[in-house]
C-alpha atoms as a PDB file:
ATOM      1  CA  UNK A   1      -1.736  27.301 -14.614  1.00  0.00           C
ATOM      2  CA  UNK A   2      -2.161  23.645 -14.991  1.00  0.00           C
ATOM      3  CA  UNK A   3      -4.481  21.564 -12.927  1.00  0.00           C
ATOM      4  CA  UNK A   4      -3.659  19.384 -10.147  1.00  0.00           C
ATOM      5  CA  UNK A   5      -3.430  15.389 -10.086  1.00  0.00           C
ATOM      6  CA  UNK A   6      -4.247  13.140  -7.543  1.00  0.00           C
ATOM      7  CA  UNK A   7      -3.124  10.048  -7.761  1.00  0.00           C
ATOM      8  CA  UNK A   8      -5.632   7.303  -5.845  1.00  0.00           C
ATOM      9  CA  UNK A   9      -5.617   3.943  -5.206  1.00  0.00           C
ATOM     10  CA  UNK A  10      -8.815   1.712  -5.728  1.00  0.00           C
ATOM     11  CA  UNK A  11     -10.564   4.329  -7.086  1.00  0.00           C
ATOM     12  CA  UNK A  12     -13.249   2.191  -8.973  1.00  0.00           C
ATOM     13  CA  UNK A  13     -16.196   1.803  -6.262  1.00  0.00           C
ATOM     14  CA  UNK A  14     -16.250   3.184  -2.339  1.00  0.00           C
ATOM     15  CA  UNK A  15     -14.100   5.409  -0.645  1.00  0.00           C
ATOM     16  CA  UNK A  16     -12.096   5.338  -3.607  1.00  0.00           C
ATOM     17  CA  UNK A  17     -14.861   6.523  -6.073  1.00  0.00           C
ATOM     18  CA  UNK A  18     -16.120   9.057  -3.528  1.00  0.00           C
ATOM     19  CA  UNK A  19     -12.861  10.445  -3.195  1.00  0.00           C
ATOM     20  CA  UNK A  20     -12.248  11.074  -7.043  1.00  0.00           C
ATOM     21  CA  UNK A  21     -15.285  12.598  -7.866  1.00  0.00           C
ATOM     22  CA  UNK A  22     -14.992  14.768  -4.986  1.00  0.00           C
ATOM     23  CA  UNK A  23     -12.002  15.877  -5.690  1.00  0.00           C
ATOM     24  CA  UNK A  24     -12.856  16.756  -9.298  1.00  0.00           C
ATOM     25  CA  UNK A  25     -15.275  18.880  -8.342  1.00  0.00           C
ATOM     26  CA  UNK A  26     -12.815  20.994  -6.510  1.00  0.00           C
ATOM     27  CA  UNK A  27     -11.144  20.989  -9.780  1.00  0.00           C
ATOM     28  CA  UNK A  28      -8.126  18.467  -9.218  1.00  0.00           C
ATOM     29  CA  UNK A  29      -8.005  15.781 -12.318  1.00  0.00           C
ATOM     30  CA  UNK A  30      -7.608  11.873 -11.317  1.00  0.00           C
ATOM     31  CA  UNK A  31      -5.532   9.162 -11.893  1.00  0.00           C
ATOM     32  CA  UNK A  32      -7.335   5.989 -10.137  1.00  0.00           C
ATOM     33  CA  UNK A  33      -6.176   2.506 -10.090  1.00  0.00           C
ATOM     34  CA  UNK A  34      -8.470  -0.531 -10.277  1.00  0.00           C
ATOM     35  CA  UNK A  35      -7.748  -4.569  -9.471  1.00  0.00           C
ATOM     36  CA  UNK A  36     -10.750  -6.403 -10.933  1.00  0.00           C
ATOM     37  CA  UNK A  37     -13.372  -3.854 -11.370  1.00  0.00           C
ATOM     38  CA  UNK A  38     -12.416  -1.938 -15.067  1.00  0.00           C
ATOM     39  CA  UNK A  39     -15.576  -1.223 -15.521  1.00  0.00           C
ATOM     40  CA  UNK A  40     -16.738   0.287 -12.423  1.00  0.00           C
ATOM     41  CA  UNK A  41     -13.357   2.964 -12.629  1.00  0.00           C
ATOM     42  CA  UNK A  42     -14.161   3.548 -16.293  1.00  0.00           C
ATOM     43  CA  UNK A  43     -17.533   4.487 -15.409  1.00  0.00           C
ATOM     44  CA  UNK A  44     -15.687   7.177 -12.617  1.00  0.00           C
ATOM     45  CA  UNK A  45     -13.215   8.198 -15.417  1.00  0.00           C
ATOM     46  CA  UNK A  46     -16.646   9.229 -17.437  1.00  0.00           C
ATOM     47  CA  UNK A  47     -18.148  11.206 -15.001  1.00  0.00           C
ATOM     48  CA  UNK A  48     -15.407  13.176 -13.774  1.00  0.00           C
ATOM     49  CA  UNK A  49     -14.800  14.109 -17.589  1.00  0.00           C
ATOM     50  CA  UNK A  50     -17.946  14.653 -18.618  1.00  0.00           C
ATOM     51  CA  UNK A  51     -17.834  17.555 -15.744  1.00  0.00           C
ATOM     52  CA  UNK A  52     -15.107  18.812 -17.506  1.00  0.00           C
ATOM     53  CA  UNK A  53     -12.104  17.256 -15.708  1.00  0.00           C
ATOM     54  CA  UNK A  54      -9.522  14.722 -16.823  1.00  0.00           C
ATOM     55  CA  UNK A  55      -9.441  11.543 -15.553  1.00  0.00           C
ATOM     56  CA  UNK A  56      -7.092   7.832 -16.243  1.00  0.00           C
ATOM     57  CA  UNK A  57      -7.634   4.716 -15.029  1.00  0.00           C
ATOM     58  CA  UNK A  58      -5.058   2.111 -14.662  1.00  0.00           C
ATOM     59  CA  UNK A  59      -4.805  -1.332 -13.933  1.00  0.00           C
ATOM     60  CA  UNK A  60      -3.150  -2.327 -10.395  1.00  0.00           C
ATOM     61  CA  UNK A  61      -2.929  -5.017  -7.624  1.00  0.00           C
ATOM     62  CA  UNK A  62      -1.730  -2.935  -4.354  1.00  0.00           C
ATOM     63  CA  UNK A  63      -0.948  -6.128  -3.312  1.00  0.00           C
ATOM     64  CA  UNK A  64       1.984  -7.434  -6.087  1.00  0.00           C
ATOM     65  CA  UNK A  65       4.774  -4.997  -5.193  1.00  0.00           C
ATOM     66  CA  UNK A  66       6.559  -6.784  -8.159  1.00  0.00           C
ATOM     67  CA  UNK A  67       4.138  -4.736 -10.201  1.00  0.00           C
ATOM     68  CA  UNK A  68       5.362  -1.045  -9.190  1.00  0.00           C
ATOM     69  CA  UNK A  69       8.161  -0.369 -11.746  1.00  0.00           C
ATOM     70  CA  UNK A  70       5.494  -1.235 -14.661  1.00  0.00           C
ATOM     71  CA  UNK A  71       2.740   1.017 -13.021  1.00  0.00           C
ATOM     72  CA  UNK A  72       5.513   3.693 -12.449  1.00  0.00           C
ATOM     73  CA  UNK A  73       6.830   3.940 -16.015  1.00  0.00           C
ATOM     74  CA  UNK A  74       2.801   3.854 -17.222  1.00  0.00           C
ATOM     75  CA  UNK A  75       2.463   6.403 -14.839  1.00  0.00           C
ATOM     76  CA  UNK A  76       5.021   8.539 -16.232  1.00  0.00           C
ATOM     77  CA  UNK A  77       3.364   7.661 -19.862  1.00  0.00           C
ATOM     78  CA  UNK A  78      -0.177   8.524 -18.764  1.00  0.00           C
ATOM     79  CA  UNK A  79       1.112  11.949 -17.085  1.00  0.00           C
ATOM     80  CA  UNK A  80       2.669  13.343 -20.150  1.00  0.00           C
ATOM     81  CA  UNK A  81       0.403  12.053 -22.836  1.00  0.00           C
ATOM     82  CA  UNK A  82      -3.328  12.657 -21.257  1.00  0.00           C
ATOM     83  CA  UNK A  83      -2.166  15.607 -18.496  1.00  0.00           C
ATOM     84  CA  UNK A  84       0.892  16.913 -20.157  1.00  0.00           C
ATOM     85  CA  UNK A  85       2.568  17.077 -16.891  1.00  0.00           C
ATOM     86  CA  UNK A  86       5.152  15.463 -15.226  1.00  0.00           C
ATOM     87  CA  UNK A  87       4.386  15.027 -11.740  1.00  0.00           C
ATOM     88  CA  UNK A  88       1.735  13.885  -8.841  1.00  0.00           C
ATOM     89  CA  UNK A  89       0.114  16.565  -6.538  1.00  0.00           C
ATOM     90  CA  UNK A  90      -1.336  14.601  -4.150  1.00  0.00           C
ATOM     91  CA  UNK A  91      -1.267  10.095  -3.985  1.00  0.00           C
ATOM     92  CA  UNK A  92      -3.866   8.624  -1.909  1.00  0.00           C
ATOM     93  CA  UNK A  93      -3.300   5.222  -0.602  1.00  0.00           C
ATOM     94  CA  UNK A  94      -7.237   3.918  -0.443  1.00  0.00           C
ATOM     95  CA  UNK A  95      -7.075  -0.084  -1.934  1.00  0.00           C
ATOM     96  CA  UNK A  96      -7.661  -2.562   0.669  1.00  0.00           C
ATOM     97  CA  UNK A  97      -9.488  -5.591   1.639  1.00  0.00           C
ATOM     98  CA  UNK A  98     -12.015  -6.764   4.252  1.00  0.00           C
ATOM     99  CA  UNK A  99     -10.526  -9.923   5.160  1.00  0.00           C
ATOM    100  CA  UNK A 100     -11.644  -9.786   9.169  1.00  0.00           C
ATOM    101  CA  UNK A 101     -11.520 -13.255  11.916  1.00  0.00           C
ATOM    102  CA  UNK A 102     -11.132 -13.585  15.333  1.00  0.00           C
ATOM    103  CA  UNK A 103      -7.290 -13.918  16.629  1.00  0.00           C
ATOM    104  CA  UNK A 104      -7.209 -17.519  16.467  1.00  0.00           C
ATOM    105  CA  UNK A 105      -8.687 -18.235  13.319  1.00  0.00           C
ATOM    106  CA  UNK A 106      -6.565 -16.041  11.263  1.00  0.00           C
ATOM    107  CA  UNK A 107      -4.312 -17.901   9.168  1.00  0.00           C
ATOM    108  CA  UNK A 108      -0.740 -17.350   7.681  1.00  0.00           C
ATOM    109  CA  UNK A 109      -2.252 -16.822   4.375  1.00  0.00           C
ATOM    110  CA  UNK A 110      -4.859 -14.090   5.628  1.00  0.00           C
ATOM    111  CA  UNK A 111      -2.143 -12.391   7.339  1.00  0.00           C
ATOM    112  CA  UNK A 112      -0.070 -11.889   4.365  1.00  0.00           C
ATOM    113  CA  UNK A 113      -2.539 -10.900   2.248  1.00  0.00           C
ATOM    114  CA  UNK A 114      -3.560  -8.022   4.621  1.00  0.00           C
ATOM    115  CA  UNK A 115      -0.037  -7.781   5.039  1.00  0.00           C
ATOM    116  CA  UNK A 116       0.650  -7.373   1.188  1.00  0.00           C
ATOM    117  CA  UNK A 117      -2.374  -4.441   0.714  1.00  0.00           C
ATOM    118  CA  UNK A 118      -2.382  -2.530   4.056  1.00  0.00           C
ATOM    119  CA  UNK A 119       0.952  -2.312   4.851  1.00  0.00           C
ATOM    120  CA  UNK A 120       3.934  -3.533   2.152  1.00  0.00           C
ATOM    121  CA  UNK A 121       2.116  -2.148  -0.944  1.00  0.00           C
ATOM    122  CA  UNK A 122       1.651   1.295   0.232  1.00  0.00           C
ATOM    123  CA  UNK A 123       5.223   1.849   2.106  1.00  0.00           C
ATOM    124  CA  UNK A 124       7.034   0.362  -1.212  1.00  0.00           C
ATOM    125  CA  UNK A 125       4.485   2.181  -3.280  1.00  0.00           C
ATOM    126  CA  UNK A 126       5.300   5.562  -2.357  1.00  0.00           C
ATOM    127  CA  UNK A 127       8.889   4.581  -2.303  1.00  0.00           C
ATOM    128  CA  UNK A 128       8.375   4.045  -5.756  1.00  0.00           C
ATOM    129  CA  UNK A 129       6.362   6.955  -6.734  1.00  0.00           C
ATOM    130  CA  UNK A 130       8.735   9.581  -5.135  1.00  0.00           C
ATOM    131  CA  UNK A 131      10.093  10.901  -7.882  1.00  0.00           C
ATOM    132  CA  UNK A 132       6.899  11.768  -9.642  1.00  0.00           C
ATOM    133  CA  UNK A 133       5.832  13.574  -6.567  1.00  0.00           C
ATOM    134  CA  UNK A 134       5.899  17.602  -7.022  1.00  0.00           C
ATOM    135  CA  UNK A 135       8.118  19.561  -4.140  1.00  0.00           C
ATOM    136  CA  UNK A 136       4.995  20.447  -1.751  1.00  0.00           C
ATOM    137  CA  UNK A 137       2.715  17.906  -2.448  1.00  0.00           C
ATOM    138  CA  UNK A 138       0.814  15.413  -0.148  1.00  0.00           C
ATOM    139  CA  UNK A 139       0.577  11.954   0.591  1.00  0.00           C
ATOM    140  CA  UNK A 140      -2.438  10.288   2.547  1.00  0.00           C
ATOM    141  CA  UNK A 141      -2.628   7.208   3.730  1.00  0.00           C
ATOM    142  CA  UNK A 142      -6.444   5.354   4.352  1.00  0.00           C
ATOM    143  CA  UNK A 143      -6.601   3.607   8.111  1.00  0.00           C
ATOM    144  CA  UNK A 144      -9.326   2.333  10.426  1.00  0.00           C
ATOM    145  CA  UNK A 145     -10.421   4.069  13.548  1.00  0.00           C
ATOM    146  CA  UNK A 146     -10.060   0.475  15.008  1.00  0.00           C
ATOM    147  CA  UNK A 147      -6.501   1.051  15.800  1.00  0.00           C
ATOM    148  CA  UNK A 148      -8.233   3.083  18.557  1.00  0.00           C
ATOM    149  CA  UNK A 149     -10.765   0.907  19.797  1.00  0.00           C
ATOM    150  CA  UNK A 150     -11.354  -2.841  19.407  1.00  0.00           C
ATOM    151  CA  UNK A 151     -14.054  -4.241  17.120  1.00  0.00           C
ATOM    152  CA  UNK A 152     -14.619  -7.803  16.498  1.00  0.00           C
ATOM    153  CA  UNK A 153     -12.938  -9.555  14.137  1.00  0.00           C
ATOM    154  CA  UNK A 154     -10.620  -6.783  13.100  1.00  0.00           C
ATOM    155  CA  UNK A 155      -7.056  -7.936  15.180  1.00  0.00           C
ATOM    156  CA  UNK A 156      -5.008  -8.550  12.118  1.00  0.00           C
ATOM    157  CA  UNK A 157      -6.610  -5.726  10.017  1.00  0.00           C
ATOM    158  CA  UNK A 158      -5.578  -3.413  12.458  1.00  0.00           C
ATOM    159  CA  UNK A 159      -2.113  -4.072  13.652  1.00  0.00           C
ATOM    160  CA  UNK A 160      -1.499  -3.663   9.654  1.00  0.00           C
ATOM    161  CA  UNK A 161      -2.925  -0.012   9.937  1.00  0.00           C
ATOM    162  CA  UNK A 162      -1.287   0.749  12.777  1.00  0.00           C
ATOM    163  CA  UNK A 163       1.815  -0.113  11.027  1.00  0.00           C
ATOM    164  CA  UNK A 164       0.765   2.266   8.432  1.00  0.00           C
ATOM    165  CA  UNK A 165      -0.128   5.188  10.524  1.00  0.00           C
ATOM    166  CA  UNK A 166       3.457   4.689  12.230  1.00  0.00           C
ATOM    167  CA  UNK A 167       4.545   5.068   8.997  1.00  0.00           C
ATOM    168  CA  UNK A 168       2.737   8.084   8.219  1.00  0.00           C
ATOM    169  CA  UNK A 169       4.569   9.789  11.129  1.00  0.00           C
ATOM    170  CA  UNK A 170       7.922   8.718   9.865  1.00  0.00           C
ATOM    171  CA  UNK A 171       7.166   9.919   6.470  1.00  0.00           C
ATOM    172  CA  UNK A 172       6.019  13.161   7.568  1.00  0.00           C
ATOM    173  CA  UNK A 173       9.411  13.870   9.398  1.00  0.00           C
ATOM    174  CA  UNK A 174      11.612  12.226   6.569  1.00  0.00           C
ATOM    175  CA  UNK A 175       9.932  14.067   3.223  1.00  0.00           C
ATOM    176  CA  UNK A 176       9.613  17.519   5.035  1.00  0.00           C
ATOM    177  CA  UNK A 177      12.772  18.782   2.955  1.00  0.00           C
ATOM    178  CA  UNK A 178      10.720  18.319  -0.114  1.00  0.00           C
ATOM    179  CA  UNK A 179       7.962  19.946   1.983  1.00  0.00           C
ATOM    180  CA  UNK A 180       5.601  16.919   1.005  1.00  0.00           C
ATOM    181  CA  UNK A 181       3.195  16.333   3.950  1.00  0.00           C
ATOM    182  CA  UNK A 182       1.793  13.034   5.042  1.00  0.00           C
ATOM    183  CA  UNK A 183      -1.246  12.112   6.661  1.00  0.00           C
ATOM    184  CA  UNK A 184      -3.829   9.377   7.755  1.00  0.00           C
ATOM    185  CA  UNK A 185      -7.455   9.342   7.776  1.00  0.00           C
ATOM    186  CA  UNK A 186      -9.240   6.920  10.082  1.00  0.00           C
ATOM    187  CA  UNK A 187     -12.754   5.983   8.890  1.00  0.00           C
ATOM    188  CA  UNK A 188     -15.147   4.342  10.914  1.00  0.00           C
ATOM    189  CA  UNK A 189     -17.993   2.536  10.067  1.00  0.00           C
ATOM    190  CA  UNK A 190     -19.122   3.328   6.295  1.00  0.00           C
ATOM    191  CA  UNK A 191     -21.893   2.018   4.130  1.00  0.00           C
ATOM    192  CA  UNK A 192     -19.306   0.492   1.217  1.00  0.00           C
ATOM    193  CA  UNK A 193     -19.127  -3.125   0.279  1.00  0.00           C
ATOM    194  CA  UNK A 194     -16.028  -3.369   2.255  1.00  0.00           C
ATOM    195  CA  UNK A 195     -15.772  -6.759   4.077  1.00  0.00           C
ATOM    196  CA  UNK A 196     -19.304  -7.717   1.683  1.00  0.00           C
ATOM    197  CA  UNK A 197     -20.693  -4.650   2.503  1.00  0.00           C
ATOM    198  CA  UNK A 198     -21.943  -6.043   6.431  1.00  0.00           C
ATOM    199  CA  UNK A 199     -21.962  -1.839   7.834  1.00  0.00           C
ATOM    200  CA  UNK A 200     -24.112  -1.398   4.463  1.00  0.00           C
ATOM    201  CA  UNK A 201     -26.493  -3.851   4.009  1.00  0.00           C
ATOM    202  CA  UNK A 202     -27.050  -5.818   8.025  1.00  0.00           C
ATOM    203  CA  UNK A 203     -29.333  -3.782   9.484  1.00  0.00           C
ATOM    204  CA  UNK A 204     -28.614  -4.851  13.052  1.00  0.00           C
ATOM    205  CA  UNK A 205     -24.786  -4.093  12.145  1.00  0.00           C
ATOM    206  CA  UNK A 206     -25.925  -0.459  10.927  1.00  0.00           C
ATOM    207  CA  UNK A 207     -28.040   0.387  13.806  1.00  0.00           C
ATOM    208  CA  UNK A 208     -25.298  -1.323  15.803  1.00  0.00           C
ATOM    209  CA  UNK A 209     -22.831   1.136  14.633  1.00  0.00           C
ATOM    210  CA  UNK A 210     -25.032   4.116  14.549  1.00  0.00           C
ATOM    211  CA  UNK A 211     -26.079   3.674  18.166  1.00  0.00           C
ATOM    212  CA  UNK A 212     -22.604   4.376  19.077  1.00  0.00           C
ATOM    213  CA  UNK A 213     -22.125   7.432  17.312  1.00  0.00           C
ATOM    214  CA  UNK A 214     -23.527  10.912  18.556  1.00  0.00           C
ATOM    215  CA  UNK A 215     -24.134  12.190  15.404  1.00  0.00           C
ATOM    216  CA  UNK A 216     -26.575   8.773  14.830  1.00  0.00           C
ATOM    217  CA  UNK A 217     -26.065   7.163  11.928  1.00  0.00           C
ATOM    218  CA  UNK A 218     -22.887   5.540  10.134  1.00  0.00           C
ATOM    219  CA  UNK A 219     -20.757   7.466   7.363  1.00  0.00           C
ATOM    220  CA  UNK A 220     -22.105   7.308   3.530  1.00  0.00           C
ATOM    221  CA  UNK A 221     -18.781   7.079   0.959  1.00  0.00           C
ATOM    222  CA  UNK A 222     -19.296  11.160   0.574  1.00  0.00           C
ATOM    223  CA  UNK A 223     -19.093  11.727   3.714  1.00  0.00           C
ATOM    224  CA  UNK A 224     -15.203  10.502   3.606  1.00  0.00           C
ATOM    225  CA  UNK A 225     -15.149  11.776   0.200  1.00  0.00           C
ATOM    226  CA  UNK A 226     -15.990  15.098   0.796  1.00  0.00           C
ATOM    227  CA  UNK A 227     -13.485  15.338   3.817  1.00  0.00           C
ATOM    228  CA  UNK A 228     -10.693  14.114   1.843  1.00  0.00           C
ATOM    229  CA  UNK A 229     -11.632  16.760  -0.634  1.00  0.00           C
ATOM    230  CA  UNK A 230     -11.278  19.895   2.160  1.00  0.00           C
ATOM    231  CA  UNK A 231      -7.925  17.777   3.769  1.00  0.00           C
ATOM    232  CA  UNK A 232      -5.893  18.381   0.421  1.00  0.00           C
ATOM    233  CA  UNK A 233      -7.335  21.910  -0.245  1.00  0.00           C
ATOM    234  CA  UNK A 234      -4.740  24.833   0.252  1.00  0.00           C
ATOM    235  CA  UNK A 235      -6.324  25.285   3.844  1.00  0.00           C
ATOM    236  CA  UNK A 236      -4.596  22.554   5.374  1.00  0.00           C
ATOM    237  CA  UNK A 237      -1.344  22.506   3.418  1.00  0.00           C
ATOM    238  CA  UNK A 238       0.161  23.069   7.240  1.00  0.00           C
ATOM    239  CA  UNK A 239      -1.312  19.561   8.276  1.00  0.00           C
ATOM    240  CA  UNK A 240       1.527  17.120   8.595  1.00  0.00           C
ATOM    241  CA  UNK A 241       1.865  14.029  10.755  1.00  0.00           C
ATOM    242  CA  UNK A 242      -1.283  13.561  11.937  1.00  0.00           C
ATOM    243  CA  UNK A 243      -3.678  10.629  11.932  1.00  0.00           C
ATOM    244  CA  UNK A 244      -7.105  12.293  11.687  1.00  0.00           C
ATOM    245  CA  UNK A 245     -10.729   9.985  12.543  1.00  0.00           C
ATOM    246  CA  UNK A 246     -13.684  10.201  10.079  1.00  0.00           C
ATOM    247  CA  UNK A 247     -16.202   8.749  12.336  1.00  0.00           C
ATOM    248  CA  UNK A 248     -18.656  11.579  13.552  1.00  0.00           C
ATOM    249  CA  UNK A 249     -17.425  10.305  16.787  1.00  0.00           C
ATOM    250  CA  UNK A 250     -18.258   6.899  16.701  1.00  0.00           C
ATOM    251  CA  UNK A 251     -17.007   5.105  20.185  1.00  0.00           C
ATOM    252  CA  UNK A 252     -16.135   8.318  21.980  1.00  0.00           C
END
């Protein structure tokens, strides 16, 4: 029986990286995507396959929708040639960027830019990857677990994951004939460089953020990674729909 393939977005440093080698060690193989950080995802590509896994890397901007038909055929190329298979298990929509200001100070331009990644590039994106998606596979969308409560600075940020967990629900109902489930995962705060890397390396920011979580600290990259892992196992092939938070409870 062949191996499965995820399929993730941004998959050179963070979430993303945490994510894919997670997941290969449960034994799925990993096609990332990378913007400007080739080495970084090569480096993940080594490490899943030097545990014995296979692993591709591929150039992508979430954010240039004019770039999906290109990735899609090179998608179909890198399937058959380095997996010998035809189809996605599982995509993971992960890419993003930090661009976070108060409601008055966001501009046009930072709106469509968050616009472009959060929302637009992964609803056209798994338009466009549809047809390389097995019957019963999965689809999970990253959000923020500040569509649920208000942090500062993240207004625009947010309303595009809401969007995007709307979405998930939508998508859920609408690809249940191919029994393909979709779901969201809402991270809170995690030690990344996301948005320069302020929950990682501002200590009053961390302590901040870990005072207001019962579990008392904020979330490492393998914390999400590992969850991601046990979300796409066989156990929770019934979970469909649902927007779950990855916060150890942070702002209960």
């Amino acid at each position: 029986m062949s191996r499965q393939i995820a399929f993730i977005t941004g998959a050179s440093r963070g979430l993303g990286r945490s994510m894919a080698l997670h997941l290969a060690a449960a034994g799925i193989d990993v096609i990332g995507t990378y913007r400007s950080h080739e080495e970084d995802a090569q480096a993940v590509a080594r490490e899943i396959e030097a545990a014995g896994g296979t692993a591709a890397m591929l150039a992508l901007d979430v954010g240039d929708s004019r770039a999906f038909d290109a990735l899609k055929q090179t998608l179909q190329d890198t399937l058959q040639r380095r997996f010998g298979r035809t189809e996605l298990d599982f995509v993971i929509h992960n890419a993003g960027n930090g661009i976070l200001a108060p409601y008055e100070e966001t501009t046009e331009d930072d709106l469509d830019a968050l616009y472009r990644v959060h929302f637009k590039g992964p609803y056209l994106l798994s338009q466009a990857l549809l047809p390389l998606i097995a019957r019963g596979g999965r689809i999970l969308n990253v959000s923020t677990a500040a569509t649920r409560f208000v942090l500062e600075n993240h207004c625009a940020y947010s309303a595009m994951k809401s969007a995007l967990e709307v979405t998930t629900r939508y998508m859920a109902k609408e690809l249940g004939d191919r029994q393909i489930t979709v779901n969201a995962i809402a991270p809170g705060a995690v030690e990344t460089d996301f948005a320069g890397g302020a929950v990682r390396d501002d200590p009053q920011l961390n302590a901040h953020f870990a005072s207001i979580t019962p579990l008392g600290r904020t979330a490492k990259p393998e914390d999400i990674g590992a969850a991601v892992a046990g979300l796409l196992s066989r156990d929770f092939a019934w979970l469909n729909g649902q927007r779950i938070e990855l916060t150890g409870g942070q702002s209960l």
